[in-house]
C-alpha atoms as a PDB file:
ATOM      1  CA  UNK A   1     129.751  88.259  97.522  1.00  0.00           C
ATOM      2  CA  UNK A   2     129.757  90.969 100.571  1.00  0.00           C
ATOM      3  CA  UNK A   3     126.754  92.082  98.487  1.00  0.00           C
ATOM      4  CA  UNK A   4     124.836  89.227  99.007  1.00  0.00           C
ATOM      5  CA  UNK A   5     125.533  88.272 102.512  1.00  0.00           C
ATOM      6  CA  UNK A   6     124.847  92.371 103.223  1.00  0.00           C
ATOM      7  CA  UNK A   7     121.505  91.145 101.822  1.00  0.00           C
ATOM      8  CA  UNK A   8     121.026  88.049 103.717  1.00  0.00           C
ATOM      9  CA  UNK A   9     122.282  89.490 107.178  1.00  0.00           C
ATOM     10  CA  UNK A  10     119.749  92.222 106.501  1.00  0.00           C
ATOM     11  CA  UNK A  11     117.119  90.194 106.397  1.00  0.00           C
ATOM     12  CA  UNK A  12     117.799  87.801 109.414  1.00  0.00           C
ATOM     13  CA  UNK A  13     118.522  91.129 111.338  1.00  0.00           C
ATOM     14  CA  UNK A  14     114.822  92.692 110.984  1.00  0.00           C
ATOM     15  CA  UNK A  15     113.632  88.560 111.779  1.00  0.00           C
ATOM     16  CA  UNK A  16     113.626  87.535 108.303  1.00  0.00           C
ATOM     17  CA  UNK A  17     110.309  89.245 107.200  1.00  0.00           C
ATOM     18  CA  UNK A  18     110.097  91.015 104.305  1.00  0.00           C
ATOM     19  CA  UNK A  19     108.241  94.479 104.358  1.00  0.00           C
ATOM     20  CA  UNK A  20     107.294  96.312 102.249  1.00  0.00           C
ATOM     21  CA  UNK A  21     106.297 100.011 102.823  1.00  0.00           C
ATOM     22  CA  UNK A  22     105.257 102.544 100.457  1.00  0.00           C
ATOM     23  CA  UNK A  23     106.456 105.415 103.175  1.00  0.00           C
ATOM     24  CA  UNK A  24     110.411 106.133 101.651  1.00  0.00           C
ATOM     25  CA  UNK A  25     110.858 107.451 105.274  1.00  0.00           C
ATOM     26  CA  UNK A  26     109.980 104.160 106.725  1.00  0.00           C
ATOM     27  CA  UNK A  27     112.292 102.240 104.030  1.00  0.00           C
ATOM     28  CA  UNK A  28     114.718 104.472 104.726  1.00  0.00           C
ATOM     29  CA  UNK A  29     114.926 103.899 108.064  1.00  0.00           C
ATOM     30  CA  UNK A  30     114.710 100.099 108.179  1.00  0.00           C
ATOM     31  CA  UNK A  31     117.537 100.498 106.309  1.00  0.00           C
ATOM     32  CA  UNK A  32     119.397 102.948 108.735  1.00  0.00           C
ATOM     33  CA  UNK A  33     118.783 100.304 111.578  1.00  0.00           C
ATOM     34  CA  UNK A  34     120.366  97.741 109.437  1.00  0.00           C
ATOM     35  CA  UNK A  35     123.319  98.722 108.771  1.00  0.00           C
ATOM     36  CA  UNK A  36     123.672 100.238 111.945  1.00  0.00           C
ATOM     37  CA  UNK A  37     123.176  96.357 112.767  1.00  0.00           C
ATOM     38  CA  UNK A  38     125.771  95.042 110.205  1.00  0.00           C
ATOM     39  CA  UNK A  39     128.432  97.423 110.921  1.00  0.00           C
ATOM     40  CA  UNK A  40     128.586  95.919 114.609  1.00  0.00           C
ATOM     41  CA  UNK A  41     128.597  92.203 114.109  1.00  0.00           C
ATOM     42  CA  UNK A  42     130.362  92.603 110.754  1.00  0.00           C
ATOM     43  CA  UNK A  43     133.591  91.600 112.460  1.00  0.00           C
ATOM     44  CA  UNK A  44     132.082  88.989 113.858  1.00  0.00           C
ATOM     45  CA  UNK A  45     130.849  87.912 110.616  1.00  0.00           C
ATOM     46  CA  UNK A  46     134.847  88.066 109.004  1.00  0.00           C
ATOM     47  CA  UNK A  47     135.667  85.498 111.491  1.00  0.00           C
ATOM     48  CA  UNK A  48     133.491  82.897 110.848  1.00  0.00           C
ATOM     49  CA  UNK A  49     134.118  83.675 107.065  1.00  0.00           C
ATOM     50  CA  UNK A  50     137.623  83.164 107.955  1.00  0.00           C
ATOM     51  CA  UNK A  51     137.269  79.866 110.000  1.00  0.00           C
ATOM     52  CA  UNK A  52     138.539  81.537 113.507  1.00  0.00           C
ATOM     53  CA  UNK A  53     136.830  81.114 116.600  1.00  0.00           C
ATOM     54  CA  UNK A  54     135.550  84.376 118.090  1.00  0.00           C
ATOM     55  CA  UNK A  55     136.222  85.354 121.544  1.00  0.00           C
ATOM     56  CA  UNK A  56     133.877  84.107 123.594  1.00  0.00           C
ATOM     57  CA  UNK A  57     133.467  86.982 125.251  1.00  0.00           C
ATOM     58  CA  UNK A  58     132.446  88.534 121.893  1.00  0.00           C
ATOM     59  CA  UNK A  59     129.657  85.588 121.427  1.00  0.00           C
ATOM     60  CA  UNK A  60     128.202  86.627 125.115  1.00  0.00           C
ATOM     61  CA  UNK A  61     128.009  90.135 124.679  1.00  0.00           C
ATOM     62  CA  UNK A  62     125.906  90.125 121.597  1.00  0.00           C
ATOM     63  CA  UNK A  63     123.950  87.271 123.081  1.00  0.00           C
ATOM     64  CA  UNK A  64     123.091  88.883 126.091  1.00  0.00           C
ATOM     65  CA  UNK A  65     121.561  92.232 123.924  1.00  0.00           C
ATOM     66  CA  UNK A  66     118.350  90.783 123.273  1.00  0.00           C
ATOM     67  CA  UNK A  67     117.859  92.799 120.246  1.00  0.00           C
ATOM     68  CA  UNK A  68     121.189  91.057 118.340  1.00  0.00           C
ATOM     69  CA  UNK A  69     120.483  87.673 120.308  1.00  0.00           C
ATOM     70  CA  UNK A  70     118.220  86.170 117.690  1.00  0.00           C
ATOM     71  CA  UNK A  71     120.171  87.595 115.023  1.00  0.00           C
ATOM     72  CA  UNK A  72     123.426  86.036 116.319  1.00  0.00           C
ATOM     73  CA  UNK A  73     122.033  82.100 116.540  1.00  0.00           C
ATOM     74  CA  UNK A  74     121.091  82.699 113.051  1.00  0.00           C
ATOM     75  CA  UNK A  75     124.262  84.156 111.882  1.00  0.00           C
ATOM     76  CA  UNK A  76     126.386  80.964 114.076  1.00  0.00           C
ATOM     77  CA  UNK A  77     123.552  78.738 111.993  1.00  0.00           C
ATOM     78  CA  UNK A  78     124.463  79.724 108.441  1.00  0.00           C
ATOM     79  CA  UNK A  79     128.168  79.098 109.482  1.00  0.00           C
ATOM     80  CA  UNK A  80     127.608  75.843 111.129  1.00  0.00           C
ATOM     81  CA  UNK A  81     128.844  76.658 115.107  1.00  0.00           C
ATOM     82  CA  UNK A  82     125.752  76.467 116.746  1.00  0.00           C
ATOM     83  CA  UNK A  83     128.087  75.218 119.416  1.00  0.00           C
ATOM     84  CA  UNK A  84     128.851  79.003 120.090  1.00  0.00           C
ATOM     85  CA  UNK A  85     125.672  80.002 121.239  1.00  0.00           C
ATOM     86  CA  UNK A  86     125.280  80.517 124.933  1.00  0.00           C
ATOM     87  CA  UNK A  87     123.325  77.534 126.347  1.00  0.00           C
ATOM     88  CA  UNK A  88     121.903  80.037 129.368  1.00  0.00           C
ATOM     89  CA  UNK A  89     120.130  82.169 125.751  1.00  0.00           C
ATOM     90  CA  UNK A  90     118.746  78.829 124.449  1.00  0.00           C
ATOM     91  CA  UNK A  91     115.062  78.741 125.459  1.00  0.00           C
ATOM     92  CA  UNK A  92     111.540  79.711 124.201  1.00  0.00           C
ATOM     93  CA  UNK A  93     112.090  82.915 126.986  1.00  0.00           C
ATOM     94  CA  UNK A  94     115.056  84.104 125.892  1.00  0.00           C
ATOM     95  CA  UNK A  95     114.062  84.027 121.891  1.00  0.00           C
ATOM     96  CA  UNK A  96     111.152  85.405 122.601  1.00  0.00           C
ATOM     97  CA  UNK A  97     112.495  87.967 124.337  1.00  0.00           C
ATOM     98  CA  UNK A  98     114.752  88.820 121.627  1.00  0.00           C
ATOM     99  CA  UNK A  99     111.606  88.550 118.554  1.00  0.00           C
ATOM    100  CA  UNK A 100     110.005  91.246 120.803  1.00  0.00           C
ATOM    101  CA  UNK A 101     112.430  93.915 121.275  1.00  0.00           C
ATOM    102  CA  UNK A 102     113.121  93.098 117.081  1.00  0.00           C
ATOM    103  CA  UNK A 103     109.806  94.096 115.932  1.00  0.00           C
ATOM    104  CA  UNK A 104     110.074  96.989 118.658  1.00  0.00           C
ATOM    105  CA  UNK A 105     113.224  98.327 116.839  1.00  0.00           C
ATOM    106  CA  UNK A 106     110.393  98.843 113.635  1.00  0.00           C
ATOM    107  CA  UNK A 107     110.048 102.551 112.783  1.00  0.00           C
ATOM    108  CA  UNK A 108     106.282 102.091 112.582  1.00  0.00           C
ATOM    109  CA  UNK A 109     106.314 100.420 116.389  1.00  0.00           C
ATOM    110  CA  UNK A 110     108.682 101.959 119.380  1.00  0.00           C
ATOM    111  CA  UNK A 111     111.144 102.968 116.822  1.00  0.00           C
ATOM    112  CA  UNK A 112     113.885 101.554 118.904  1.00  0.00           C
ATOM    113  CA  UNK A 113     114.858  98.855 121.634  1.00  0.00           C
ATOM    114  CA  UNK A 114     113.455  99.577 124.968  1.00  0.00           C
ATOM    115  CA  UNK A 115     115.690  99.877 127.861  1.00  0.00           C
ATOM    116  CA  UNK A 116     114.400  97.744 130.032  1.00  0.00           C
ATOM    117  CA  UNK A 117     112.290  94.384 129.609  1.00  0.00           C
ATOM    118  CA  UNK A 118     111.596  91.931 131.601  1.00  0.00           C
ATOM    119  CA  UNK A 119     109.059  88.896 131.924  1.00  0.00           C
ATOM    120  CA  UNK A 120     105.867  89.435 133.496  1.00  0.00           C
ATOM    121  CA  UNK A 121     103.825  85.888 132.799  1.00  0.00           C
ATOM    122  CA  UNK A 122     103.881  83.194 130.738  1.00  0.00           C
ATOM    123  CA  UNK A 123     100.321  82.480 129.667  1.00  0.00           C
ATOM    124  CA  UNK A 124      99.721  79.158 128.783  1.00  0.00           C
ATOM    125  CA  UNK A 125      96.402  78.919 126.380  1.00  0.00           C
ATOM    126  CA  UNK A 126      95.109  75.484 124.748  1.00  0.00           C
ATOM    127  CA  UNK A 127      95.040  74.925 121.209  1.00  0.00           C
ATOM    128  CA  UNK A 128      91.758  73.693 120.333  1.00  0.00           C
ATOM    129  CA  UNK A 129      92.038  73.450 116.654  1.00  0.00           C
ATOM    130  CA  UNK A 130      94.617  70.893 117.347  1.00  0.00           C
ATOM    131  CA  UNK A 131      94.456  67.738 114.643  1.00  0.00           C
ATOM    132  CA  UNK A 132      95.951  65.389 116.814  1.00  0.00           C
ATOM    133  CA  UNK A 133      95.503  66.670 120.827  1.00  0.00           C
ATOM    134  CA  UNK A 134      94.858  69.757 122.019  1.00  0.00           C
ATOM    135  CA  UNK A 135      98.118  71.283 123.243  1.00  0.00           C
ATOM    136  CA  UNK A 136      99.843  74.210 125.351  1.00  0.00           C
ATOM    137  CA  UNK A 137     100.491  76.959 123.622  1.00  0.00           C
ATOM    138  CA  UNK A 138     102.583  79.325 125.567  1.00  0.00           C
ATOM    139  CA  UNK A 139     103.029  83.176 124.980  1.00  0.00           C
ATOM    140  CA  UNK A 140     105.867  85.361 127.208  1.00  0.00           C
ATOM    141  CA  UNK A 141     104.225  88.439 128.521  1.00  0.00           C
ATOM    142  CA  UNK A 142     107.076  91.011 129.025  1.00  0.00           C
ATOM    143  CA  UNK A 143     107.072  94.357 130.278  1.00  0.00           C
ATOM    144  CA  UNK A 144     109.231  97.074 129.395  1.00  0.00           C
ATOM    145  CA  UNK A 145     109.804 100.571 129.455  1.00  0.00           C
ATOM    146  CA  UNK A 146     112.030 103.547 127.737  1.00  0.00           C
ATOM    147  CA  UNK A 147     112.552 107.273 127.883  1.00  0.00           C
ATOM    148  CA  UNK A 148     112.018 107.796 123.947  1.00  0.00           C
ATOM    149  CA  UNK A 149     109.972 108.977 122.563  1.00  0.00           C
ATOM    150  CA  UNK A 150     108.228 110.767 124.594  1.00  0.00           C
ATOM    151  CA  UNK A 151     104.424 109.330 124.311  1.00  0.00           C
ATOM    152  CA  UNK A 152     105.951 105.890 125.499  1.00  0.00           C
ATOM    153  CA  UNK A 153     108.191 107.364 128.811  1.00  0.00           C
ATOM    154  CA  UNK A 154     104.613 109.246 129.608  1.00  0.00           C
ATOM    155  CA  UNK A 155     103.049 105.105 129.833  1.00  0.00           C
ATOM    156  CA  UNK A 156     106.088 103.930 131.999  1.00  0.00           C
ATOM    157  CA  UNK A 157     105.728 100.030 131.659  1.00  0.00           C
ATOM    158  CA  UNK A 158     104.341  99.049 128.676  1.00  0.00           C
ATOM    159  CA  UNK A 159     103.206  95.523 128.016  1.00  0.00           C
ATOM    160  CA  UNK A 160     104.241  93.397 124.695  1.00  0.00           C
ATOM    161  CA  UNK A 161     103.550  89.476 123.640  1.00  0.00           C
ATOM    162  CA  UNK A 162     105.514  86.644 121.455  1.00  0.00           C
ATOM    163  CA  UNK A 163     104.846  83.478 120.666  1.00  0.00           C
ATOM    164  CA  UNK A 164     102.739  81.097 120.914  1.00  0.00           C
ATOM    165  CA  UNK A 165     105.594  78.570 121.899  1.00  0.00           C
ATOM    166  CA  UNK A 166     104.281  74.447 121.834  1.00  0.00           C
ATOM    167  CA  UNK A 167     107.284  71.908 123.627  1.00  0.00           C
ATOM    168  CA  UNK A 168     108.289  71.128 120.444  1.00  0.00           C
ATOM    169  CA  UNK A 169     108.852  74.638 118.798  1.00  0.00           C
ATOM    170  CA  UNK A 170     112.721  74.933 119.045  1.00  0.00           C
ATOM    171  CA  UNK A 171     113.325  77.999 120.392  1.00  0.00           C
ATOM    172  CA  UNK A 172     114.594  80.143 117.529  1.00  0.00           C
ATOM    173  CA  UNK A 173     111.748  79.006 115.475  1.00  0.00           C
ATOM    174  CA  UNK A 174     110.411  82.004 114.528  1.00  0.00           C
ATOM    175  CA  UNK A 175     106.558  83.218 116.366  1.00  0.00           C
ATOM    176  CA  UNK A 176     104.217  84.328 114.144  1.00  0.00           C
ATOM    177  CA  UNK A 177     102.638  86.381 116.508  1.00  0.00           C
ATOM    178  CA  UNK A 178     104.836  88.977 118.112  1.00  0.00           C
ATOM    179  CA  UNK A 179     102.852  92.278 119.236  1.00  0.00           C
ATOM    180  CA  UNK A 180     102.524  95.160 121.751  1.00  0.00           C
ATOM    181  CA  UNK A 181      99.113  97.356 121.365  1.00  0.00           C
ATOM    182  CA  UNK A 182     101.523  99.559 124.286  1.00  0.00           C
ATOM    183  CA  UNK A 183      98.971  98.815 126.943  1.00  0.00           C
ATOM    184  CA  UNK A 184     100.219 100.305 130.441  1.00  0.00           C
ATOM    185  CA  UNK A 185     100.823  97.461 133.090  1.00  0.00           C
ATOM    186  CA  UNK A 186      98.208  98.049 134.922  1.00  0.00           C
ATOM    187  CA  UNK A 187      95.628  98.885 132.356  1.00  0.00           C
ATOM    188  CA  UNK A 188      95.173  94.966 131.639  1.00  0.00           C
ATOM    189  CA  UNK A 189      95.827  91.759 132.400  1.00  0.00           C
ATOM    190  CA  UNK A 190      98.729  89.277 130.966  1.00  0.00           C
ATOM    191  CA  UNK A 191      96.223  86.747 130.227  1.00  0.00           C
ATOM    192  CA  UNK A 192      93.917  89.087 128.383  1.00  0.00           C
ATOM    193  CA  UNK A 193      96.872  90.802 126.715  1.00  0.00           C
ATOM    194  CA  UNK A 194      97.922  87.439 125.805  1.00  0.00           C
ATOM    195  CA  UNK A 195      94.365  86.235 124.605  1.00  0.00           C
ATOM    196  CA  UNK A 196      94.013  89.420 122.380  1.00  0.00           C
ATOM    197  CA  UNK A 197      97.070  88.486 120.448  1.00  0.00           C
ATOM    198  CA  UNK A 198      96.001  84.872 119.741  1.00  0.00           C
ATOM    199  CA  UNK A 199      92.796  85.856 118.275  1.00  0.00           C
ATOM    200  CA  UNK A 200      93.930  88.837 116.778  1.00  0.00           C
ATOM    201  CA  UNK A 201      97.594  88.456 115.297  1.00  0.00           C
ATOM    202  CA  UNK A 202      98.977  86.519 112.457  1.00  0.00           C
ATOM    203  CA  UNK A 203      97.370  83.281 111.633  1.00  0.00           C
ATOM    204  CA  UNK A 204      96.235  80.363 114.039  1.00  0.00           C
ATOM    205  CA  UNK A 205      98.931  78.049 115.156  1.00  0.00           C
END
């Protein structure tokens, strides 16, 4: 049983996409990062298992770590106590946030979290493909920035996208487009970071 739930928590951890890489360095690390993951919210884990409350304290401080934040409404999901999930961590920003710094953690992207992000725009772009009306489609623009490695402390602020977000996408629904080409701030725009992504990342939605 701790086999299989090693196996499902691994999988909502890296956003529930499978990859698969024919690099054994890359699988290996993936697999580094997860159970580097597991390990920490494994207690967390016991006590839902166990039907006890956790600390509330507990539920903030992984909440507020944008790259367990996702992982954590998910986990509180499975178990049924959605009711534990910070309200203040509940919107499209704060998920998609958390989806960025996620795929960031990938050893073919930054390779790890950055350590500091924070949002620079939300561009709002129409869907015109639309069956019904056209509607707002909304993508969060953040920023961020890290010492390591080396090639991304040399770019300072670095710019990265997720989303699109419509008002009815819940807000751990997850994007299908979540990307940073690591443009420098001011290299480009939000809007035409933003605009690259929709026309150039995942499918149409």
């Amino acid at each position: 049983m701790k086999t299989i739930l090693f196996g499902v928590v691994i999988l909502i951890l890296l956003v529930g996409v499978i990859l698969i890489y024919n690099d054994y360095n890359v699988k290996r690390r993936l697999r580094k990062l997860a159970q580097q993951k597991y390990k920490i919210v494994e207690p967390f884990i016991d006590k839902l298992k166990a039907h006890e409350a956790p600390e509330e304290n507990e539920v903030h401080e992984l909440a507020k770590d944008p790259s367990f934040r996702h992982s954590l409404f998910r986990i509180l999901d499975a178990y049924g106590r959605k009711d534990l999930f910070p309200l203040k961590y509940y919107t499209h920003e704060k998920a998609a946030e958390s989806f960025l710094v996620s795929w960031l953690e990938f050893p073919t992207e930054l390779g790890g979290a950055p350590e500091q992000i924070e949002l620079l725009k939300v561009v709002t772009l129409m869907d015109e493909e639309s069956l019904v009306d056209e509607e707002s489609l909304d993508y969060y623009v953040f920023k961020f920035r890290t010492t390591v490695p080396l090639w991304a402390a040399r770019l300072n602020w670095m710019l990265g996208v997720s989303g699109p977000y419509r008002k009815a996408t819940m807000p751990y629904d997850v994007p299908v487009k979540v990307f940073s080409r690591f443009n420098a701030v001011d290299s480009i725009s939000p809007e035409t970071e933003a605009l690259w992504v929709h026309e150039n990342i995942g499918l149409r939605r």
